[in-house]
PDB file of N, CA and C in Angstrom:
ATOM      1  N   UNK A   1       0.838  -1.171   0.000  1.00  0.00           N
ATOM      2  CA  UNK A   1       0.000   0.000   0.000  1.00  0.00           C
ATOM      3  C   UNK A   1       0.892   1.246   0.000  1.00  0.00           C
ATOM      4  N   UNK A   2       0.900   2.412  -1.092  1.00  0.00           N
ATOM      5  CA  UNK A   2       1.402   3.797  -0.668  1.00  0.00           C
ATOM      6  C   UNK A   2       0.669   4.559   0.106  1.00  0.00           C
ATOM      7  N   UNK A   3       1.210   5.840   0.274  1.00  0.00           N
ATOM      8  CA  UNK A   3       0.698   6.755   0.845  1.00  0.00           C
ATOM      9  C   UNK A   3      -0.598   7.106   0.517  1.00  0.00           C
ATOM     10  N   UNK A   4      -0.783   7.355  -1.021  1.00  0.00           N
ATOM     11  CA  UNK A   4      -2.016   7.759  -1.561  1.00  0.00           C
ATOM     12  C   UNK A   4      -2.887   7.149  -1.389  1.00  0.00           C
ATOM     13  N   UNK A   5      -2.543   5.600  -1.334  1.00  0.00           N
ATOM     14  CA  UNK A   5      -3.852   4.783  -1.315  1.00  0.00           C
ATOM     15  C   UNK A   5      -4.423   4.965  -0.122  1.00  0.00           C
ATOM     16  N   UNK A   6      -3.727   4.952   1.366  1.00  0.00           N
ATOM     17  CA  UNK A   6      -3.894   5.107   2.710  1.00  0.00           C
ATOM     18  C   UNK A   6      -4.815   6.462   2.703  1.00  0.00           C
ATOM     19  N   UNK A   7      -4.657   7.531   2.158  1.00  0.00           N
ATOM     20  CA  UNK A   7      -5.031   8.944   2.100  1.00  0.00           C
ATOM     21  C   UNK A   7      -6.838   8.900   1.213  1.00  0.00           C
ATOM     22  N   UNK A   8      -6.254   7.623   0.489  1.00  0.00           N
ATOM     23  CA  UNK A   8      -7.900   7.601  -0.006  1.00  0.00           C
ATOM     24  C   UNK A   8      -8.705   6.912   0.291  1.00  0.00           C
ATOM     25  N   UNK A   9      -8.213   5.829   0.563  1.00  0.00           N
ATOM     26  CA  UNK A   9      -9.282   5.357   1.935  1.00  0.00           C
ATOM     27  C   UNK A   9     -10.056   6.277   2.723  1.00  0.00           C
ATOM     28  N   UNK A  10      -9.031   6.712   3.454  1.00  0.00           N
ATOM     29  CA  UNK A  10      -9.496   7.506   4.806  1.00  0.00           C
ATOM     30  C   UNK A  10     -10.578   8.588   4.032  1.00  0.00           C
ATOM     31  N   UNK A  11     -10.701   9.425   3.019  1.00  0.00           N
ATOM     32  CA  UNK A  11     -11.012  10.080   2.788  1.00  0.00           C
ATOM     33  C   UNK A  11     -12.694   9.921   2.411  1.00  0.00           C
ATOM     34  N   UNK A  12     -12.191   8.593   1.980  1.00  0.00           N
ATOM     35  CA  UNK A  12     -13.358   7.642   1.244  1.00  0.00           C
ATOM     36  C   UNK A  12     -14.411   7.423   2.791  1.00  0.00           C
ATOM     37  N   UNK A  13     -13.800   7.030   3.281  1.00  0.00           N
ATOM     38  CA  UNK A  13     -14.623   6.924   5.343  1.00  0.00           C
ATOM     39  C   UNK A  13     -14.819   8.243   6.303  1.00  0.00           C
ATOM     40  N   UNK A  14     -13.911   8.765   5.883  1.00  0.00           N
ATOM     41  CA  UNK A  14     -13.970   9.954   6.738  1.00  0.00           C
ATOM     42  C   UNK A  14     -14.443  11.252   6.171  1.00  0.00           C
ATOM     43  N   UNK A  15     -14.556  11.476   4.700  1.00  0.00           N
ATOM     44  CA  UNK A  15     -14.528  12.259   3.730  1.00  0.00           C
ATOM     45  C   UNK A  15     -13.067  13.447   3.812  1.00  0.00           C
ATOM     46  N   UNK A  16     -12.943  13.819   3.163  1.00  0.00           N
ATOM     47  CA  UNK A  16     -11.669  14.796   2.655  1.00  0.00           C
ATOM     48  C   UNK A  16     -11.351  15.179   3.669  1.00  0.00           C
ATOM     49  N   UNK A  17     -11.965  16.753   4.314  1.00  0.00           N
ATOM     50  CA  UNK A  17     -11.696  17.576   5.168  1.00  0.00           C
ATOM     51  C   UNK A  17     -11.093  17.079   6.565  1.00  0.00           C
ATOM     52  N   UNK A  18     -12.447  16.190   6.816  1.00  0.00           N
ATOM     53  CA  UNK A  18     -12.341  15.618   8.140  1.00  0.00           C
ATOM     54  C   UNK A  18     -11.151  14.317   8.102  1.00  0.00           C
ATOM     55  N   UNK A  19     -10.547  13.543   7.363  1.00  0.00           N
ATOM     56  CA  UNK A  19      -9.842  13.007   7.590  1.00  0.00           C
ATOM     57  C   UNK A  19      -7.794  13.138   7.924  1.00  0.00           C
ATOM     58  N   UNK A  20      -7.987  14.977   7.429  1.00  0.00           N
ATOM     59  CA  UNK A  20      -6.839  14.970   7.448  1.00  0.00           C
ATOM     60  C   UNK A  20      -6.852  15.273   8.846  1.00  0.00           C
ATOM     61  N   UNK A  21      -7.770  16.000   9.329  1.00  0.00           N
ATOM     62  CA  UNK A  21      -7.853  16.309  11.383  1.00  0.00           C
ATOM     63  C   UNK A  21      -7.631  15.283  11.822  1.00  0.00           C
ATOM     64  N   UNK A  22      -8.365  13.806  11.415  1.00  0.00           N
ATOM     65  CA  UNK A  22      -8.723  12.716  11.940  1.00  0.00           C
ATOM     66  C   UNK A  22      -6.966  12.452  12.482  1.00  0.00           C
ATOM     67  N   UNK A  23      -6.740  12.127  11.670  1.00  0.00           N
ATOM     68  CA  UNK A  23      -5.319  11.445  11.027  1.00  0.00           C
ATOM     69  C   UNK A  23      -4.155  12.114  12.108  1.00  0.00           C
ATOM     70  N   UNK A  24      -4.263  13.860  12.190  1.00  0.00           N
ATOM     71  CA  UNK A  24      -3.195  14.681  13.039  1.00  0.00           C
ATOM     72  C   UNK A  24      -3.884  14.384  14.212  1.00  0.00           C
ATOM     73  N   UNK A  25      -5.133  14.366  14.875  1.00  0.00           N
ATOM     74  CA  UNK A  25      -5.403  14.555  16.114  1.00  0.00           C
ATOM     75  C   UNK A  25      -5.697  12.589  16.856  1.00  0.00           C
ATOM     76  N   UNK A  26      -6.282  11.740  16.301  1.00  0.00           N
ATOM     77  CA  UNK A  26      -7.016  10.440  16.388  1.00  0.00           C
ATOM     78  C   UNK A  26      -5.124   9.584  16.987  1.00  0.00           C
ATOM     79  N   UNK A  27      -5.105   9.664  18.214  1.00  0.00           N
ATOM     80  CA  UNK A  27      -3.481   8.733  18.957  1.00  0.00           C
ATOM     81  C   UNK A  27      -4.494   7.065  19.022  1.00  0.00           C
ATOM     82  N   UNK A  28      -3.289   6.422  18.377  1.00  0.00           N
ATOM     83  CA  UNK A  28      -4.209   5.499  18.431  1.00  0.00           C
ATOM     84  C   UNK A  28      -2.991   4.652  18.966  1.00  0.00           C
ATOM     85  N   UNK A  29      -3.380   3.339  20.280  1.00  0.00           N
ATOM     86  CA  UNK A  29      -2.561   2.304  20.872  1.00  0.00           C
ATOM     87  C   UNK A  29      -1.666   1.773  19.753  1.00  0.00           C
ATOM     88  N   UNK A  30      -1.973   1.216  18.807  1.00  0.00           N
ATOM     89  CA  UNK A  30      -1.619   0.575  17.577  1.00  0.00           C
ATOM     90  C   UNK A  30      -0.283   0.717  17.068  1.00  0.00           C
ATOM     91  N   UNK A  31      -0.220   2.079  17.264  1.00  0.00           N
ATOM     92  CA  UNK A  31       0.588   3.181  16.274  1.00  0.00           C
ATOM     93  C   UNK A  31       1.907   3.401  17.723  1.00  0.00           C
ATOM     94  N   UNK A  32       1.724   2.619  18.922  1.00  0.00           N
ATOM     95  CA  UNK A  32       2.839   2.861  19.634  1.00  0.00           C
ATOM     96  C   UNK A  32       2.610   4.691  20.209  1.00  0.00           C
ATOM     97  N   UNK A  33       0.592   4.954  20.568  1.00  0.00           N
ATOM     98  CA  UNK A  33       0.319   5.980  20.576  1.00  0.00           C
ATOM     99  C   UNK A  33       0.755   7.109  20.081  1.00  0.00           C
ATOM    100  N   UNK A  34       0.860   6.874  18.984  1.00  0.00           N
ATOM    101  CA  UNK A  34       0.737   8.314  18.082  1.00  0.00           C
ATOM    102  C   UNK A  34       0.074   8.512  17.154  1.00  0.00           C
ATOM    103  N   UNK A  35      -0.759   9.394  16.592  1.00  0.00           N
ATOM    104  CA  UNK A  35      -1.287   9.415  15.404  1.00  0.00           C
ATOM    105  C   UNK A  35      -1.265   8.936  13.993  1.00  0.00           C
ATOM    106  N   UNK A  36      -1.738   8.720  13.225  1.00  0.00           N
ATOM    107  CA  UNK A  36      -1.902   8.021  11.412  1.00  0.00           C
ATOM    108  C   UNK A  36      -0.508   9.228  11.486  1.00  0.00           C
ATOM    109  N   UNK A  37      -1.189  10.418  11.376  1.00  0.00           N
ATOM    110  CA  UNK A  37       0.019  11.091  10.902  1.00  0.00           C
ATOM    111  C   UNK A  37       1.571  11.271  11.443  1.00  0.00           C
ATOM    112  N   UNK A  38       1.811  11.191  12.495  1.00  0.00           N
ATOM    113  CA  UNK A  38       3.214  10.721  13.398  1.00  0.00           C
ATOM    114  C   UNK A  38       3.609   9.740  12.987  1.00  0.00           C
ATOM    115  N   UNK A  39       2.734   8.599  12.570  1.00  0.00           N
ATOM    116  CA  UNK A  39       3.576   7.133  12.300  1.00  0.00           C
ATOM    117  C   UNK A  39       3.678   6.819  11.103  1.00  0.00           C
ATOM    118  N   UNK A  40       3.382   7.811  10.018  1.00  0.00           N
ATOM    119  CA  UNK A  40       3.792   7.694   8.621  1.00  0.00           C
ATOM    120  C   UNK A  40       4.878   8.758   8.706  1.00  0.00           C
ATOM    121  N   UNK A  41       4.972   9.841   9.012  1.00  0.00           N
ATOM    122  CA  UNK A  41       6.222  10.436   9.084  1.00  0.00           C
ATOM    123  C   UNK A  41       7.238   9.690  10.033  1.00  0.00           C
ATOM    124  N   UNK A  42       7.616   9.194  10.844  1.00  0.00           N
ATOM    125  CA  UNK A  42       7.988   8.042  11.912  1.00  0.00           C
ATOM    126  C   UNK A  42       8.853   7.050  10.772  1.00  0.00           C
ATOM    127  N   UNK A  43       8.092   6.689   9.471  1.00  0.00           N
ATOM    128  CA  UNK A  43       8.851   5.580   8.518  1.00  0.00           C
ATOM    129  C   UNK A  43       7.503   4.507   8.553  1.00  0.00           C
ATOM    130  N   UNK A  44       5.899   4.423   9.917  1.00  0.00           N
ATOM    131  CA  UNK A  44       5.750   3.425   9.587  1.00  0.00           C
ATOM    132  C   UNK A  44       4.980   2.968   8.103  1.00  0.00           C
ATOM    133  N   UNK A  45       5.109   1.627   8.094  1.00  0.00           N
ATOM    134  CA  UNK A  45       4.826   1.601   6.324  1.00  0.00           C
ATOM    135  C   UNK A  45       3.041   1.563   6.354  1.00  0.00           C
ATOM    136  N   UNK A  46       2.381   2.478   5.445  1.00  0.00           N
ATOM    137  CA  UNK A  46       1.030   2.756   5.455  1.00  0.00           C
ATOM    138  C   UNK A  46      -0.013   1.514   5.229  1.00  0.00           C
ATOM    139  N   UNK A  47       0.227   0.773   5.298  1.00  0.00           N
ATOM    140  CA  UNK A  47      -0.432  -0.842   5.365  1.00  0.00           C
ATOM    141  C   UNK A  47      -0.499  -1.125   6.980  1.00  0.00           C
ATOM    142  N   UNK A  48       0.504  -0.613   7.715  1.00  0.00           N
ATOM    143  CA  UNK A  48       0.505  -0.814   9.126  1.00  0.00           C
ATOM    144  C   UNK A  48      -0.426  -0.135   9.454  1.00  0.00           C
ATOM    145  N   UNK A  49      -0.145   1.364   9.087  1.00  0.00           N
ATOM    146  CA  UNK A  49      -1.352   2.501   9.457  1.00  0.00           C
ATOM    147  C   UNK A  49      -2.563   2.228   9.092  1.00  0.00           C
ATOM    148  N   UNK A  50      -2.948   1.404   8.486  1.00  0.00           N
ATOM    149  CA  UNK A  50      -4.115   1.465   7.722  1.00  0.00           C
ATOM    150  C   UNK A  50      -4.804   0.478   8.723  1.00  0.00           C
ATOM    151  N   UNK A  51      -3.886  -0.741   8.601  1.00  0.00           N
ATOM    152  CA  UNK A  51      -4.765  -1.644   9.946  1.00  0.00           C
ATOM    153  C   UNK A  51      -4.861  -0.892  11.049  1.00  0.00           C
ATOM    154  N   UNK A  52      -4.488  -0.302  11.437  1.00  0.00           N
ATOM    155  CA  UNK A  52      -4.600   0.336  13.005  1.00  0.00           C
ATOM    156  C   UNK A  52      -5.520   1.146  12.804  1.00  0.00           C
ATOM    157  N   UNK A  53      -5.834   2.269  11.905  1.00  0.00           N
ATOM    158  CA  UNK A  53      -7.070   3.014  11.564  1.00  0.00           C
ATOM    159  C   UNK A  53      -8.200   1.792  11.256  1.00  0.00           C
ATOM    160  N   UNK A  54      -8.158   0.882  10.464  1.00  0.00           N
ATOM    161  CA  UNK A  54      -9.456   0.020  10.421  1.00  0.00           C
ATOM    162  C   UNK A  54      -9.813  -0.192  11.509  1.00  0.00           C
ATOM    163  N   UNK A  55      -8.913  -1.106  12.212  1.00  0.00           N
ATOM    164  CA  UNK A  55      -9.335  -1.040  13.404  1.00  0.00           C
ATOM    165  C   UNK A  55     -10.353  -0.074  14.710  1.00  0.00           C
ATOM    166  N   UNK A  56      -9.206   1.027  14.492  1.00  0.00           N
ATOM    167  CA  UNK A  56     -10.129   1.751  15.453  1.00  0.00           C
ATOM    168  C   UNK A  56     -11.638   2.468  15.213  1.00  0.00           C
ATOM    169  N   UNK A  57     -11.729   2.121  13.594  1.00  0.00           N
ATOM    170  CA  UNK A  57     -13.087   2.953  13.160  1.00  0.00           C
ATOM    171  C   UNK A  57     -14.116   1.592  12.766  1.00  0.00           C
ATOM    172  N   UNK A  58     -13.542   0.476  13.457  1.00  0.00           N
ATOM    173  CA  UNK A  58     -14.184  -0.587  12.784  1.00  0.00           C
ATOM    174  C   UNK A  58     -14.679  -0.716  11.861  1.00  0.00           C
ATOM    175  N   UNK A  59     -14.500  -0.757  10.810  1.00  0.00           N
ATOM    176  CA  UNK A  59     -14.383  -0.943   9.834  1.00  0.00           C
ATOM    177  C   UNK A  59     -14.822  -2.181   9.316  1.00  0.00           C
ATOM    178  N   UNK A  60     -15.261  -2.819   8.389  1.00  0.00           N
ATOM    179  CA  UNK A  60     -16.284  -4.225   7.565  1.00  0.00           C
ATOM    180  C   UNK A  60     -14.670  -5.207   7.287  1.00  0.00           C
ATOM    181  N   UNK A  61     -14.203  -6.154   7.261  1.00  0.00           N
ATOM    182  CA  UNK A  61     -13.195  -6.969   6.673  1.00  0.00           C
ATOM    183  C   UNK A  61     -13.039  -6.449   5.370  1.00  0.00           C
ATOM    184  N   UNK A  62     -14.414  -6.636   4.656  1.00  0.00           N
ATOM    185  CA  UNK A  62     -13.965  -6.157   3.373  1.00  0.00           C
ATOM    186  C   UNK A  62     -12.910  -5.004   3.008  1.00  0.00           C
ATOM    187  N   UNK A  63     -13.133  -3.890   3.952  1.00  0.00           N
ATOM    188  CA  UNK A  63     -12.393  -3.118   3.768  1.00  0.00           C
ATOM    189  C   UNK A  63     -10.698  -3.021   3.914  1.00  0.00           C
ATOM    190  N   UNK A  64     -10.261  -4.059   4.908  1.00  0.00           N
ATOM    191  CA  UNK A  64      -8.830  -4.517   5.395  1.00  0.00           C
ATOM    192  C   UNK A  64      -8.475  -4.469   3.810  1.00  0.00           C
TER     193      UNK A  64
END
């Protein structure tokens, strides 16, 4: 997964605006408490981020 794809997801669930707040403000356990956005700047790889956001917004399997 790249960046973009991670970015359109979220956008796709969260819609545009609100996902980039989501992303800077939403600390999630997952992420070694820090935000989507801390742990992609951090190096982690956006497939990691992405499960940890599914997760916390529960999200359908399908969507994993």
């Amino acid at each position: 997964m790249r960046h973009t794809e991670l970015w359109q997801r979220l956008d796709h669930h969260l819609g545009r605006a609100y996902s980039r707040t989501w992303a800077e403000q939403q600390v999630l356990g997952e992420l070694d408490h820090r935000t989507p956005a801390e742990a992609l700047e951090a190096g982690v790889p956006p497939k990691q981020v992405w499960a940890a956001v599914w997760e916390a917004l529960g999200l359908p399997a399908s969507e994993r």
